[in-house]
Protein backbone atom coordinates (compact mmCIF):
# COMPACT_ATOMS: atom_id res chain seq x y z
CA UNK A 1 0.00 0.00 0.00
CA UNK A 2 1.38 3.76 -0.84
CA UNK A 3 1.67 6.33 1.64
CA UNK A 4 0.15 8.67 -0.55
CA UNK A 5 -3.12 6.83 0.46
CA UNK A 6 -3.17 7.38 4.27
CA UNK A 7 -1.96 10.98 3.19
CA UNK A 8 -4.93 11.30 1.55
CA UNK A 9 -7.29 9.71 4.10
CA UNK A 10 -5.35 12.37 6.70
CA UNK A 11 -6.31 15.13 4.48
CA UNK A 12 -9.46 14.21 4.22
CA UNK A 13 -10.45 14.01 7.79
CA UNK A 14 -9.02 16.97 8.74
CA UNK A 15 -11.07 19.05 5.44
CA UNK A 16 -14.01 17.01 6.06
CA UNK A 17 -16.11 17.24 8.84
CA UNK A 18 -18.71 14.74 7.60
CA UNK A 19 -15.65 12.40 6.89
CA UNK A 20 -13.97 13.06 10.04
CA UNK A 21 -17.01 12.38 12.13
CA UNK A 22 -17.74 9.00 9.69
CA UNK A 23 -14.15 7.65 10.46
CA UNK A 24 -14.37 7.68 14.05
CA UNK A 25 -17.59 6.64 14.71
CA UNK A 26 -17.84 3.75 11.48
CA UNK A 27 -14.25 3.76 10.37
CA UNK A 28 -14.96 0.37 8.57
CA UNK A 29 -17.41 2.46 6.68
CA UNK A 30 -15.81 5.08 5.89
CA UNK A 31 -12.41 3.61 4.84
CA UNK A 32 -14.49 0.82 2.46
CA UNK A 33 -13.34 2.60 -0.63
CA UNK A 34 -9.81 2.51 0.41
CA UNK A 35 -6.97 -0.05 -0.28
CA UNK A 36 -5.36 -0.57 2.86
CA UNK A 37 -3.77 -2.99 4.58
CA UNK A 38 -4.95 -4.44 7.64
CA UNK A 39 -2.27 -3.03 9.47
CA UNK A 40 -2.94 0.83 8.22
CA UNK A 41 -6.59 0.32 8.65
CA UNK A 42 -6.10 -0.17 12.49
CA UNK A 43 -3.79 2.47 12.73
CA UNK A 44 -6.30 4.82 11.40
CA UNK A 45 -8.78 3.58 13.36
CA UNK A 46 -6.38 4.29 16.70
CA UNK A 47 -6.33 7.86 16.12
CA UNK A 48 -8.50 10.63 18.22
CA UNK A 49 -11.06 12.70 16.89
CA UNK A 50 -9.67 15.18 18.86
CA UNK A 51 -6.42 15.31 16.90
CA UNK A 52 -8.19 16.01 13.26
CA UNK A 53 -10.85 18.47 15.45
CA UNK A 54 -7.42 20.05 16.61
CA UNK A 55 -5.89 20.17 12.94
CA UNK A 56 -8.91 21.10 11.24
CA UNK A 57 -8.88 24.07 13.75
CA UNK A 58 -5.18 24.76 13.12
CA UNK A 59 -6.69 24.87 8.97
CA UNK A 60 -9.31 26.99 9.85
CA UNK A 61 -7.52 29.67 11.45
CA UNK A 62 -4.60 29.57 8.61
CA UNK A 63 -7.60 30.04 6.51
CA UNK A 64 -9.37 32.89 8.20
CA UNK A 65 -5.90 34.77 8.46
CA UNK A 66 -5.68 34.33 4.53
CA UNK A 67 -2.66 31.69 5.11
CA UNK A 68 -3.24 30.34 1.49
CA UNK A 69 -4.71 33.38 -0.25
């Protein structure tokens, strides 16, 4: 399995709310379309909500102060 895909799944919980919310209450749901091993599958299921709701924060605030603009 790439890298690039747990990147992506990273990304996409800290973006998404929906998502976010999805993986840590029905990971196996929410990580069906992905091709992961079993091994990166429980990873991502190991992490806390409360570090994407802290890094979506950190986003948010880059955002509001025009970080990417």
């Amino acid at each position: 399995m790439s890298p690039n895909v747990v990147q992506t799944i990273i990304r996409r919980a800290v973006a998404d709310l929906e998502f976010r919310q999805a993986l840590t209450s029905d990971p196996n749901t929410a990580l069906a379309d992905y091709d992961l091993t079993e091994q990166e599958r429980e990873n991502l299921c190991k992490i806390d909500a409360k570090v994407f709701d802290g890094s979506a924060g950190d986003l948010e605030g880059r955002l509001s102060r025009g970080w990417m603009n």
